[in-house]
N, C-alpha and C. Protein backbone atom coordinates (compact mmCIF):
# COMPACT_ATOMS: atom_id res chain seq x y z
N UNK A 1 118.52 212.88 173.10
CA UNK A 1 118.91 211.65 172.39
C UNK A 1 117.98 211.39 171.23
N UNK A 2 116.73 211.68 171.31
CA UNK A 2 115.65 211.26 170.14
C UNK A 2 116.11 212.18 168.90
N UNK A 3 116.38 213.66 169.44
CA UNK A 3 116.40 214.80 168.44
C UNK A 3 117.38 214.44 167.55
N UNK A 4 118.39 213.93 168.22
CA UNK A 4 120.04 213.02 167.32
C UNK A 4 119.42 212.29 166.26
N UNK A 5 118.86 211.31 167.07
CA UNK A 5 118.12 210.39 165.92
C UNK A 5 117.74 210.46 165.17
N UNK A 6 117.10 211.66 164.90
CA UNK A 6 115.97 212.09 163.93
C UNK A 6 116.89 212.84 162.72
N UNK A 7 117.55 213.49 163.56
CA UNK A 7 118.96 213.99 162.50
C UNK A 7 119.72 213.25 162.05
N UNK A 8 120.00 212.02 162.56
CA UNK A 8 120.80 210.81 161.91
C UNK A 8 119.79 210.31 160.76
N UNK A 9 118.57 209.72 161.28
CA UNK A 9 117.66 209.61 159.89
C UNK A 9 117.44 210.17 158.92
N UNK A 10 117.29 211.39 158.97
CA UNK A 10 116.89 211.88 158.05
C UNK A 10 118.48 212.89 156.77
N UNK A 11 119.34 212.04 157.41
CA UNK A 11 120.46 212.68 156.73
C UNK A 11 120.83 211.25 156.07
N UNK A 12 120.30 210.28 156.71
CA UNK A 12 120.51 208.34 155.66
C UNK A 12 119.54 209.16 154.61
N UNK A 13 118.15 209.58 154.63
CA UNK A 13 117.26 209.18 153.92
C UNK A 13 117.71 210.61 152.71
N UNK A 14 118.43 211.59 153.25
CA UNK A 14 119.10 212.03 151.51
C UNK A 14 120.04 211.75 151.53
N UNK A 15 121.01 210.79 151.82
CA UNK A 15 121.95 210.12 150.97
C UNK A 15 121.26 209.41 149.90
N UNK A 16 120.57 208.22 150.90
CA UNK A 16 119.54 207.20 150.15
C UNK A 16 119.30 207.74 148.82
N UNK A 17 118.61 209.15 148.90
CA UNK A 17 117.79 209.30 147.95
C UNK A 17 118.99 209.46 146.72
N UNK A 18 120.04 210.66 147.11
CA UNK A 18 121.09 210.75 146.35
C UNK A 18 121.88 209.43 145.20
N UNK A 19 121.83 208.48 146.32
CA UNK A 19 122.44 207.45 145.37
C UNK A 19 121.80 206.86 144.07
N UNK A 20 120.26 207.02 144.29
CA UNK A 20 119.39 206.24 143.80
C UNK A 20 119.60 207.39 142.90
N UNK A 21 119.96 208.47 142.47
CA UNK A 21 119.60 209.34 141.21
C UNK A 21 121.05 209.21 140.71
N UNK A 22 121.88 208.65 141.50
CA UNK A 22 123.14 208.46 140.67
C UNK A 22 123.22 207.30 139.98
N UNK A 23 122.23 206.01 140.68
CA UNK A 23 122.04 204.37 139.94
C UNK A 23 121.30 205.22 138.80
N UNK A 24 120.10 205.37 138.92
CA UNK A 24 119.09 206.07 137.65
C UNK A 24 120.29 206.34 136.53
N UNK A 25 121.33 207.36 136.88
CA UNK A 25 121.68 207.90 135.91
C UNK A 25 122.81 206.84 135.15
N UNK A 26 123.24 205.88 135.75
CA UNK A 26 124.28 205.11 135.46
C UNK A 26 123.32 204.17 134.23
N UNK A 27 122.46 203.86 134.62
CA UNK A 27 121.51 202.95 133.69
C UNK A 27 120.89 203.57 132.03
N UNK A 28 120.82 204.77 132.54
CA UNK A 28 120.58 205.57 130.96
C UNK A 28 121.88 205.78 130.54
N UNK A 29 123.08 205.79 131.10
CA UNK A 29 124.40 205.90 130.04
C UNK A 29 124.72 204.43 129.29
N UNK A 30 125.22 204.66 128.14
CA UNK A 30 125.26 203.73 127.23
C UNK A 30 126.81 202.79 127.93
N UNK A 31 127.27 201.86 127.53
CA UNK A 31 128.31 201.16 128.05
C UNK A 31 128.98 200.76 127.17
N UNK A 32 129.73 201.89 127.15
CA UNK A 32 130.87 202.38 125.90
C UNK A 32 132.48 201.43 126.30
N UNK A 33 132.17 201.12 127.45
CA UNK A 33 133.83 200.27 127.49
C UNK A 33 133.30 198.98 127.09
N UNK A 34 132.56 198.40 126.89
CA UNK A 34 132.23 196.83 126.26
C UNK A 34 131.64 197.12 124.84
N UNK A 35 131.22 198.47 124.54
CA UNK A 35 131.36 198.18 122.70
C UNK A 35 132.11 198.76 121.61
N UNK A 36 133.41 199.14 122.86
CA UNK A 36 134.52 199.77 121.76
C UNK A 36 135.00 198.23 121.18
N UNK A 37 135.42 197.37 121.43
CA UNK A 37 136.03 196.26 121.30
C UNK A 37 134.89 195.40 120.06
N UNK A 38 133.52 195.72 119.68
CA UNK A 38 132.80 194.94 119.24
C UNK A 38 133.20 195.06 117.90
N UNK A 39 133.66 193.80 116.91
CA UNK A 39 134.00 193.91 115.71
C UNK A 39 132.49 194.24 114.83
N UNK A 40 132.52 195.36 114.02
CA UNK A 40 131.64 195.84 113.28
C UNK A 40 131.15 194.72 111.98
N UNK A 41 130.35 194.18 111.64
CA UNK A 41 130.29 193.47 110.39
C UNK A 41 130.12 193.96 109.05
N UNK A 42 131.17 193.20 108.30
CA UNK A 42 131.27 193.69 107.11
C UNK A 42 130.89 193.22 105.93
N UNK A 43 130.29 194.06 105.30
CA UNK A 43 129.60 193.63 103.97
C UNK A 43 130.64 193.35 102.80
N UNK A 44 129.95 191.97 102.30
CA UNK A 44 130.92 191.50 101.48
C UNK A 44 131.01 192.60 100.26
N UNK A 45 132.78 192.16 99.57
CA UNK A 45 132.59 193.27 98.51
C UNK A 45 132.14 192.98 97.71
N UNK A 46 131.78 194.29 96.92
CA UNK A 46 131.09 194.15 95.42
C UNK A 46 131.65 193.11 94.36
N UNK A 47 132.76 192.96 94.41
CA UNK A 47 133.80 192.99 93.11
C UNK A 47 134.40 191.35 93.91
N UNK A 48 133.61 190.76 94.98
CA UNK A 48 134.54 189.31 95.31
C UNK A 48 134.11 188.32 94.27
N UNK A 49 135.12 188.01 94.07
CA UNK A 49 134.91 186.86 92.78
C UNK A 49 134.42 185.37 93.74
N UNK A 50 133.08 185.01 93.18
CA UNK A 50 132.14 183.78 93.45
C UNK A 50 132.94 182.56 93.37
N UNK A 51 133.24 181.67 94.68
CA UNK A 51 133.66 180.52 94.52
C UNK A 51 132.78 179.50 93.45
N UNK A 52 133.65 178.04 92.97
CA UNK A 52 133.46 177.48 91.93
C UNK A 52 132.25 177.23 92.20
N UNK A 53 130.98 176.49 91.28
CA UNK A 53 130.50 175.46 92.03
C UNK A 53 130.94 174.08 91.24
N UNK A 54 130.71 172.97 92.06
CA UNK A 54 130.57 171.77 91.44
C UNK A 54 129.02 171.41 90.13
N UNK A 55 130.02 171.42 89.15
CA UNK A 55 128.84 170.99 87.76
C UNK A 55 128.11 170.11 88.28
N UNK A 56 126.58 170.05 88.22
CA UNK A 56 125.49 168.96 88.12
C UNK A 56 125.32 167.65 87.63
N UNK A 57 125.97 168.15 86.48
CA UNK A 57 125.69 167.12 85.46
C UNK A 57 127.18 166.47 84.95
N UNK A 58 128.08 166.65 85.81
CA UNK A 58 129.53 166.44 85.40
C UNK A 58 129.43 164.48 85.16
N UNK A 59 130.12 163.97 84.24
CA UNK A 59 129.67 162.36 83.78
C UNK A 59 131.42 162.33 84.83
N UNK A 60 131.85 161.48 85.62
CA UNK A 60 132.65 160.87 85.91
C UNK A 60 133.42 159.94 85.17
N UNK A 61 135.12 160.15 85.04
CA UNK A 61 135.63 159.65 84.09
C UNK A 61 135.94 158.09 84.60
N UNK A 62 135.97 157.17 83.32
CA UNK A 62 135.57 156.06 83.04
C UNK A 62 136.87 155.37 82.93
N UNK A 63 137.46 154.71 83.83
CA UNK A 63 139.32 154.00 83.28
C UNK A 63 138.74 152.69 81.69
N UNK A 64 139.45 152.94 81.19
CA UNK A 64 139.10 151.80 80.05
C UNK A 64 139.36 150.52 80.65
N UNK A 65 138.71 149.42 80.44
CA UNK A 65 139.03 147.93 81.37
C UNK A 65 139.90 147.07 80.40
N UNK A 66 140.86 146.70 81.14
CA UNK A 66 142.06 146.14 81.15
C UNK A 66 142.26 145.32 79.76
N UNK A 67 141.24 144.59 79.76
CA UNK A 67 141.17 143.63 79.07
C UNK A 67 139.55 144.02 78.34
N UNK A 68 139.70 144.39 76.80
CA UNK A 68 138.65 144.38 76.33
C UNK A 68 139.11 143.67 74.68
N UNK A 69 137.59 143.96 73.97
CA UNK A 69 137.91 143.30 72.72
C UNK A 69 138.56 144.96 71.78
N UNK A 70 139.21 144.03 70.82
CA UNK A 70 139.22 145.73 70.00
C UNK A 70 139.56 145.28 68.65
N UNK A 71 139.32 146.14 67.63
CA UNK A 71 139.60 146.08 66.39
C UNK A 71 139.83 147.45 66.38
N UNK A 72 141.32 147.46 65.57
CA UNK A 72 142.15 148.71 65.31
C UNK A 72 141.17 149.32 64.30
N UNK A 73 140.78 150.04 64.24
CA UNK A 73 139.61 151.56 63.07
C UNK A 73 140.58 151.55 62.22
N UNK A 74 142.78 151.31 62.20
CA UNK A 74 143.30 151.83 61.39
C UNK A 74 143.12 151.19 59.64
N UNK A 75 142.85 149.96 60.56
CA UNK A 75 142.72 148.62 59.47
C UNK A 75 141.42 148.59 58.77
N UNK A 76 140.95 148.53 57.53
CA UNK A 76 140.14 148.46 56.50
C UNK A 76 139.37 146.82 57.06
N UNK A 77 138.37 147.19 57.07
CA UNK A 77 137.47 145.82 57.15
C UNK A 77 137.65 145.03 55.70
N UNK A 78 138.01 143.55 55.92
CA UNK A 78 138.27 142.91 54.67
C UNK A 78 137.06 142.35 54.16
N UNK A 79 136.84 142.18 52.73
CA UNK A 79 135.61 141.66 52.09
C UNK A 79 135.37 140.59 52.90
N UNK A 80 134.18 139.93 52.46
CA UNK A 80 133.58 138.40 52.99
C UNK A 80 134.95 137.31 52.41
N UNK A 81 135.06 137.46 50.76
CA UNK A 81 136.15 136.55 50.14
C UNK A 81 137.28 136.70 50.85
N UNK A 82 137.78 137.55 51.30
CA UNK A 82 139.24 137.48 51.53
C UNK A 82 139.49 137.02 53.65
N UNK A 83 138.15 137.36 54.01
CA UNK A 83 138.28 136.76 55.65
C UNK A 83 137.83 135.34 55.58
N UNK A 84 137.42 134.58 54.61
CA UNK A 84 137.21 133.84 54.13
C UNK A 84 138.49 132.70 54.11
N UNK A 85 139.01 133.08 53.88
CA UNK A 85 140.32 132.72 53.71
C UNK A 85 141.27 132.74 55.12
N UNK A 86 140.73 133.31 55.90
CA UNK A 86 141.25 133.13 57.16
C UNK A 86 141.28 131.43 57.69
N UNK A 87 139.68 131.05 57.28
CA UNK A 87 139.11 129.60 57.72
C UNK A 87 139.95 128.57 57.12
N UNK A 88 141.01 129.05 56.07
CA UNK A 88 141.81 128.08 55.76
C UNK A 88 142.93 127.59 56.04
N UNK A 89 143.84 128.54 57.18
CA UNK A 89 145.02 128.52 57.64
C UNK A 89 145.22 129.29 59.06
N UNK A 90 146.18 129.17 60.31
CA UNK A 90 146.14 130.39 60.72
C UNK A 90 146.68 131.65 60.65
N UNK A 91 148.02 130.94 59.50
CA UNK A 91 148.83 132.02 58.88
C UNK A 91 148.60 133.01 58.19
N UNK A 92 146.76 132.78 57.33
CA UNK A 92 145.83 134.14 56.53
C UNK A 92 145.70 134.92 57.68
N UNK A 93 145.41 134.43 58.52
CA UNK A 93 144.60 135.55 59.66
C UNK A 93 145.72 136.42 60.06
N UNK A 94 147.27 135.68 60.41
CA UNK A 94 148.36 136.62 61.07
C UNK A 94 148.53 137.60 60.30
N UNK A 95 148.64 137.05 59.15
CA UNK A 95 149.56 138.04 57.97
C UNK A 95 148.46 138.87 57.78
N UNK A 96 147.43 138.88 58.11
CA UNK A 96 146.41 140.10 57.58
C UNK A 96 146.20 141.39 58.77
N UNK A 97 146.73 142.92 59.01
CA UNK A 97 146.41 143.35 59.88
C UNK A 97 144.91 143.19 60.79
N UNK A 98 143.89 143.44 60.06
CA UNK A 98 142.83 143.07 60.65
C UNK A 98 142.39 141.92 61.34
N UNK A 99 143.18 140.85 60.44
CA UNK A 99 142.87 139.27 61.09
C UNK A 99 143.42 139.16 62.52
N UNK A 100 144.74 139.84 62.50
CA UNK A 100 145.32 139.92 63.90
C UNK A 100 144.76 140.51 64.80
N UNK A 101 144.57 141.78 64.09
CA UNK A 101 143.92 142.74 65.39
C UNK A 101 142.56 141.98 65.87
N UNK A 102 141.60 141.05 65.12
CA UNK A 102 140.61 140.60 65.30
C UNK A 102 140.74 139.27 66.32
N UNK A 103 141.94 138.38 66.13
CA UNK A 103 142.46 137.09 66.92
C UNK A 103 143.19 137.13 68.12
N UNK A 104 143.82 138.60 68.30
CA UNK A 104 144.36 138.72 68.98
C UNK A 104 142.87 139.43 70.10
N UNK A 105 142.11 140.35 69.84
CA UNK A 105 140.71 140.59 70.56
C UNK A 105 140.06 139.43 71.09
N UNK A 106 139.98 138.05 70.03
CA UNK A 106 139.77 136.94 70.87
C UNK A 106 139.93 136.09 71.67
N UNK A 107 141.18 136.20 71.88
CA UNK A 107 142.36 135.37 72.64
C UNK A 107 142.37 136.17 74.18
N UNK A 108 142.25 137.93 74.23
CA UNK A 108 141.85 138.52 74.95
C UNK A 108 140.74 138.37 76.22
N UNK A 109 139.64 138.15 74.94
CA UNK A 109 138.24 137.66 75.69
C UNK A 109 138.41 136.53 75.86
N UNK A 110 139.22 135.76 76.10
CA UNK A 110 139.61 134.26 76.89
C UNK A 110 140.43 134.38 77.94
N UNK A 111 141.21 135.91 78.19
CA UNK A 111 141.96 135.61 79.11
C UNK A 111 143.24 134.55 78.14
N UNK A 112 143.45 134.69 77.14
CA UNK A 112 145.01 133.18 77.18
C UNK A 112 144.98 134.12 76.39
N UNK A 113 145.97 135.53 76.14
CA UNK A 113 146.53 136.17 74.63
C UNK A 113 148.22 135.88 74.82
N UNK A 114 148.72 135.15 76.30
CA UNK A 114 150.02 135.16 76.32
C UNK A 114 150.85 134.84 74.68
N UNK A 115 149.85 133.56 74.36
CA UNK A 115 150.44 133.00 73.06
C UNK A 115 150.69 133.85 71.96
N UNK A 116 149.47 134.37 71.58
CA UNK A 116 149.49 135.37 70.43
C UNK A 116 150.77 136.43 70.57
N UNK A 117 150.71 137.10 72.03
CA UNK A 117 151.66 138.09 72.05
C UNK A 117 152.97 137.68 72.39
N UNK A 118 153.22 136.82 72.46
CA UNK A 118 154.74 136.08 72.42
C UNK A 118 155.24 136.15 70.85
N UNK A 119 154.06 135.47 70.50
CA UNK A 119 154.36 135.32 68.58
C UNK A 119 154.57 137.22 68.17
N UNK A 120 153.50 138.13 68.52
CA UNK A 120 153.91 138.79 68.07
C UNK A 120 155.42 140.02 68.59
N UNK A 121 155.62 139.84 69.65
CA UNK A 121 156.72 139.95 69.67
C UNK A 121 158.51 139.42 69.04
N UNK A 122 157.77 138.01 68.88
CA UNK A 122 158.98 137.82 68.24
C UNK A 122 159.24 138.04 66.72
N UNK A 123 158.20 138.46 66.14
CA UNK A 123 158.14 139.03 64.44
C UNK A 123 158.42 140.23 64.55
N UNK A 124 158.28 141.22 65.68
CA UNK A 124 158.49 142.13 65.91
C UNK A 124 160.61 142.27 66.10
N UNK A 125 160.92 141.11 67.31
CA UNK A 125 162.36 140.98 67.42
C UNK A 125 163.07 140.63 66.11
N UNK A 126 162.67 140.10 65.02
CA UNK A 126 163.47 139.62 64.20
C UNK A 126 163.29 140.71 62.86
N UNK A 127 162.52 141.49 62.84
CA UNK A 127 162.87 143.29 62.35
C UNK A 127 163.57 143.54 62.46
N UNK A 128 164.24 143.10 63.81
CA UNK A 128 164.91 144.15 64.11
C UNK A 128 166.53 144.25 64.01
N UNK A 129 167.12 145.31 63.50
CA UNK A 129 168.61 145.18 62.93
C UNK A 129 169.71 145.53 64.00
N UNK A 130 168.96 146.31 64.61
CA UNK A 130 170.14 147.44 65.63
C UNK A 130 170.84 146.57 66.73
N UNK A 131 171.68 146.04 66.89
CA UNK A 131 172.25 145.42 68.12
C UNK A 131 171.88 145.67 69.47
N UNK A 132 171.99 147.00 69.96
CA UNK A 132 171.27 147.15 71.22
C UNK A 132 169.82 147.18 71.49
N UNK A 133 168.96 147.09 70.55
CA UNK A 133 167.50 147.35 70.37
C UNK A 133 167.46 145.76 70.02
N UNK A 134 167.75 145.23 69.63
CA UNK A 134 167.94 143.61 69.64
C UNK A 134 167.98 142.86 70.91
N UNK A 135 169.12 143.30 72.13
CA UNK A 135 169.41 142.89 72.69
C UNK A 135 168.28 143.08 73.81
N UNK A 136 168.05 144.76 73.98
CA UNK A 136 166.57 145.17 74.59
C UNK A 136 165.61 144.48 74.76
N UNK A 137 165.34 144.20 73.50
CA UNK A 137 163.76 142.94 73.24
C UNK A 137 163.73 141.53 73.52
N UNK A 138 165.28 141.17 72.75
CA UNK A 138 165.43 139.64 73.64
C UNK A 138 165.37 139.35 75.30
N UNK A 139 165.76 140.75 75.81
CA UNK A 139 165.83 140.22 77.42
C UNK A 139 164.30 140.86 77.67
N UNK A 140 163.68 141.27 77.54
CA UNK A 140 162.09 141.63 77.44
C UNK A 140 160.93 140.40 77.17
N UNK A 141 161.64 139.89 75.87
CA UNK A 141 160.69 138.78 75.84
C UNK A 141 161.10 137.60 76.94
N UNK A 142 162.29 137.37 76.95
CA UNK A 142 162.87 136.20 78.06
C UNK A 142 162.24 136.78 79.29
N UNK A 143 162.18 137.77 79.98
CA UNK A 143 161.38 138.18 81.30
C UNK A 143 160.15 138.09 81.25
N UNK A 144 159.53 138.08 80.09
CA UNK A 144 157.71 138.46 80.09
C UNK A 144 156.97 137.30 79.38
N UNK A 145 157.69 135.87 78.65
CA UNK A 145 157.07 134.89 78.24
C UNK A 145 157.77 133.75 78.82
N UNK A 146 159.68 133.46 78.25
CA UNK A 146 159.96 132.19 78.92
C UNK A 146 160.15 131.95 80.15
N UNK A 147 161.03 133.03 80.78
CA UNK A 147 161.77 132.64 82.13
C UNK A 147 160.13 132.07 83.20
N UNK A 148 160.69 130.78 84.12
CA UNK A 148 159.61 130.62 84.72
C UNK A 148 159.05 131.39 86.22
N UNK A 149 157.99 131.81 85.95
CA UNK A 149 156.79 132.44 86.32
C UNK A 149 156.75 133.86 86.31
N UNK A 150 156.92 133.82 85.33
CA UNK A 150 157.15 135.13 83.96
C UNK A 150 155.34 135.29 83.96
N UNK A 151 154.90 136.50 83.37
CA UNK A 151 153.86 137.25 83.96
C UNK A 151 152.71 136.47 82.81
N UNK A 152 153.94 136.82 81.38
CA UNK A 152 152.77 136.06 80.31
C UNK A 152 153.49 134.59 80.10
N UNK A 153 154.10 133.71 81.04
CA UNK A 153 154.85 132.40 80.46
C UNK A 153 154.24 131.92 79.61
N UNK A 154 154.67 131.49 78.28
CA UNK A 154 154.23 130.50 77.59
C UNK A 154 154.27 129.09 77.95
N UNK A 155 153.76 128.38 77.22
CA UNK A 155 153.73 127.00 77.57
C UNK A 155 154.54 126.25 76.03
N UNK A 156 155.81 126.07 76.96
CA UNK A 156 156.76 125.36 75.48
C UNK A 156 157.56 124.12 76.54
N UNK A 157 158.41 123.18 76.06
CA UNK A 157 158.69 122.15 76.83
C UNK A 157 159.98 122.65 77.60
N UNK A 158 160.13 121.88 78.21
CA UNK A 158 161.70 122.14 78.77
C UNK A 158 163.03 122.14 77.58
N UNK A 159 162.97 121.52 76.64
CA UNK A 159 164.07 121.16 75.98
C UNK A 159 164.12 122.47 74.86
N UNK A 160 163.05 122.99 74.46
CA UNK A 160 162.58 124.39 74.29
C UNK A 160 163.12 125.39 74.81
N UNK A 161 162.66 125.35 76.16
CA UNK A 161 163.54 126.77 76.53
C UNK A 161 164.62 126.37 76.93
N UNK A 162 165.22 125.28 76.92
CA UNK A 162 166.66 125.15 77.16
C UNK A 162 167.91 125.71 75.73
N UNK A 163 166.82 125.18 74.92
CA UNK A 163 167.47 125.83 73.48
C UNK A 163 167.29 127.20 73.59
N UNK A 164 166.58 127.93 73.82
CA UNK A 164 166.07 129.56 73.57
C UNK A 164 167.08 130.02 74.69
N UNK A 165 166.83 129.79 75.71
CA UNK A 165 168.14 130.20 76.55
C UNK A 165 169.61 129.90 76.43
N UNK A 166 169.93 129.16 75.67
CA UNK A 166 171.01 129.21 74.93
C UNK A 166 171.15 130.30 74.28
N UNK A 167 170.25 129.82 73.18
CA UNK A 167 170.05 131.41 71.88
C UNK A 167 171.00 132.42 72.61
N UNK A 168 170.06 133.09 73.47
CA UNK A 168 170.63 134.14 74.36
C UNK A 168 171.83 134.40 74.72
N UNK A 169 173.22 133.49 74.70
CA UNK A 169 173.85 133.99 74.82
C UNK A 169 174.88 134.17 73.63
N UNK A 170 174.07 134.25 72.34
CA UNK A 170 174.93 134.67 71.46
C UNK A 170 173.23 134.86 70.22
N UNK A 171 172.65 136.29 70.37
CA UNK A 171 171.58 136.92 69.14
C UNK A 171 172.16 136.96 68.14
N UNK A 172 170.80 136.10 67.44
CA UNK A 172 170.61 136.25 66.15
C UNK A 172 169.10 136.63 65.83
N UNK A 173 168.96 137.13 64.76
CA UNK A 173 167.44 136.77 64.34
C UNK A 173 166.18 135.79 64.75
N UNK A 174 167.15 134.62 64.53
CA UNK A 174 166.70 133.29 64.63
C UNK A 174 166.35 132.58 66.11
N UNK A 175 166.79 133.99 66.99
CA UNK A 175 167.07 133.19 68.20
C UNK A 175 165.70 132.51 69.20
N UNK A 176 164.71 132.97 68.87
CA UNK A 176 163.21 132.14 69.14
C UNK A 176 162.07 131.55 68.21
N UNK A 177 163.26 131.04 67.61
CA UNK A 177 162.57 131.09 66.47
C UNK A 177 161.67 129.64 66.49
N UNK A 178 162.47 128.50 67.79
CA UNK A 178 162.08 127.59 67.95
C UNK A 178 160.69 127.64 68.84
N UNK A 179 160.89 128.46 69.84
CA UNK A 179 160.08 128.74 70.66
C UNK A 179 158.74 129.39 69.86
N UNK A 180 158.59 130.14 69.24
CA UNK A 180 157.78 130.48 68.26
C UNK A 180 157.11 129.52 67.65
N UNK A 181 157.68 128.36 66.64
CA UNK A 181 156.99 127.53 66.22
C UNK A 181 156.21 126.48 67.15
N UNK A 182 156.96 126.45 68.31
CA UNK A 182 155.90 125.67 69.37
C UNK A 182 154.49 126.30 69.26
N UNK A 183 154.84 127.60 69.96
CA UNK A 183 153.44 128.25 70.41
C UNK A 183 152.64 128.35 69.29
N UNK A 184 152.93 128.66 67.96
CA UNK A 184 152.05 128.72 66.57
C UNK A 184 151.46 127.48 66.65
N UNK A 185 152.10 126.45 66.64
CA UNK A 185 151.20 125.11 66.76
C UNK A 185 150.14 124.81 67.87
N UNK A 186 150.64 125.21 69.04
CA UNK A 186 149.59 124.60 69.97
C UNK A 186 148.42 126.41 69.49
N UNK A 187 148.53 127.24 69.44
CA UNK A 187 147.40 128.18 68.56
C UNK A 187 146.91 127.64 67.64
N UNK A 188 147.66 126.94 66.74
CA UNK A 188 146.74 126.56 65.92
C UNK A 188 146.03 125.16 65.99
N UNK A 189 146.27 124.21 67.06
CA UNK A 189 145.76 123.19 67.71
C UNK A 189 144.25 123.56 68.00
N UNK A 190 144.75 124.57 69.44
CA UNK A 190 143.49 125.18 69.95
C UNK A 190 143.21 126.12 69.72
N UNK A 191 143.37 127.29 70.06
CA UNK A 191 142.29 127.93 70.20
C UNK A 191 142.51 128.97 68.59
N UNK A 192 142.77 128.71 67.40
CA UNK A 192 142.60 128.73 65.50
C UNK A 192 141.12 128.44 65.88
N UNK A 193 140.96 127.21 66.22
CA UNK A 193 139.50 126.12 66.14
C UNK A 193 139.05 127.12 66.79
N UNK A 194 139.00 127.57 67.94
CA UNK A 194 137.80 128.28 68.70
C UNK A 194 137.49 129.46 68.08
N UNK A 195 138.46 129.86 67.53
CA UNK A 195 138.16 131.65 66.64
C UNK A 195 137.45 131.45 65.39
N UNK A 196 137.15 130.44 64.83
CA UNK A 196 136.87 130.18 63.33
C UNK A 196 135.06 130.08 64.03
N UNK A 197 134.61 129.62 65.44
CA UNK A 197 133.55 129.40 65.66
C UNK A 197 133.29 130.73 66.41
N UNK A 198 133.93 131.41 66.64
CA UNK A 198 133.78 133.09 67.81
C UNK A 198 132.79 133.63 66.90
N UNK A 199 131.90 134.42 67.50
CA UNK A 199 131.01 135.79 66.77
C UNK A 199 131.92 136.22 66.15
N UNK A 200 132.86 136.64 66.61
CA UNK A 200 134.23 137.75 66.00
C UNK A 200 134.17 137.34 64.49
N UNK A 201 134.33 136.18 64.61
CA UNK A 201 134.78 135.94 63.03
C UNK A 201 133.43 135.28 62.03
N UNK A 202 132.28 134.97 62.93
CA UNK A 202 131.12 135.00 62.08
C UNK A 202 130.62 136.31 61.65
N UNK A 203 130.95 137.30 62.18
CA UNK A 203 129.98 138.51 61.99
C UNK A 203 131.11 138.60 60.69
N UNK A 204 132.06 138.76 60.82
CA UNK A 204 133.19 139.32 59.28
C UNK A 204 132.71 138.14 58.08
N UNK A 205 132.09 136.93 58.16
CA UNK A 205 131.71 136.05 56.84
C UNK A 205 130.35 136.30 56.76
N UNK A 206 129.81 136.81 57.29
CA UNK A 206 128.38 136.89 57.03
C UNK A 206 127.69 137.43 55.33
């Protein structure tokens, strides 16, 4: 029974040994089924065209504000004598491009140009010859000065726009023409007086 034994042992102890030179050898082979699958990295190409960059120094564009002063560049600055002459009427200042472009900049910087641009629309409507381009502007100005709470309403009486809305349903030239002379007056009531004292119009008499 011992002699068995000894033959049973010693036939574990070269297996034993056997396996252990088969682990050994498993550990020096490389492990080729987990780096077939490994994506290789790739060098960028020569020839890839460089995304943009953002400029440094780029100035951000500026919306012009709504309401500023302006004098048209197209218009010739008038002598001292002849803006001069503005202080005498408000009708020098209309009839003069510059005077306008200059009264109408002031009326601006008050916030109240409804007036001015009512007036000048309607010198603009009574140019005008063409029947449908007539008719265009009359319902333009009726939406954007008289009708009430119209964006630029003027301020004319009731009996005013009761006449002007009349007008309307039969153009002429003439057809605001009433409404017009209101608003010229109360401009030239108020705020003629305030423009004759504006920088605007001291810096041009100086």
């Amino acid at each position: 029974m011992c002699k068995g034994f000894a033959v049973l042992q010693q036939t574990c102890l070269e297996r034993a040994k056997h396996i252990k030179v088969k682990f050994g050898t498993l550990l020096q082979r490389p492990d080729h089924e987990h780096t077939e699958n490994v994506i290789p990295f790739q060098k960028k190409p020569e020839n890839a065209i460089p995304l943009p960059q953002k400029p440094e120094n780029v100035i951000p564009f500026q919306k012009k504000p709504e309401r500023c002063l302006e004098t048209p560049p197209k218009y010739d600055r008038p002598s001292r004598a002849e803006a001069s002459q503005w202080g005498k009427a408000l009708d020098n200042v209309l009839t003069n491009n510059y005077g306008l472009a200059t009264f109408r900049g002031f009326l601006r910087s008050e916030f109240s140009e409804e007036n001015i641009e009512f007036w000048v629309a309607c010198e603009d409507y009574k140019r005008t010859r063409e029947t449908s381009k007539m008719a265009a502007k009359a319902k333009r100005i009726y939406k954007e000065f008289i009708q009430t709470g119209a964006q630029w309403e003027v301020n004319i009486d009731h009996i005013t726009k009761d006449v002007t809305v009349r007008n309307l349903g039969r153009l002429t030239p003439m057809t605001f023409d009433l409404a017009q002379r209101q608003v010229f007056a109360l401009m030239e009531k108020d705020s003629y007086r305030r423009f004759l004292k504006s920088n605007q119009y001291q810096e041009i008499i100086k």
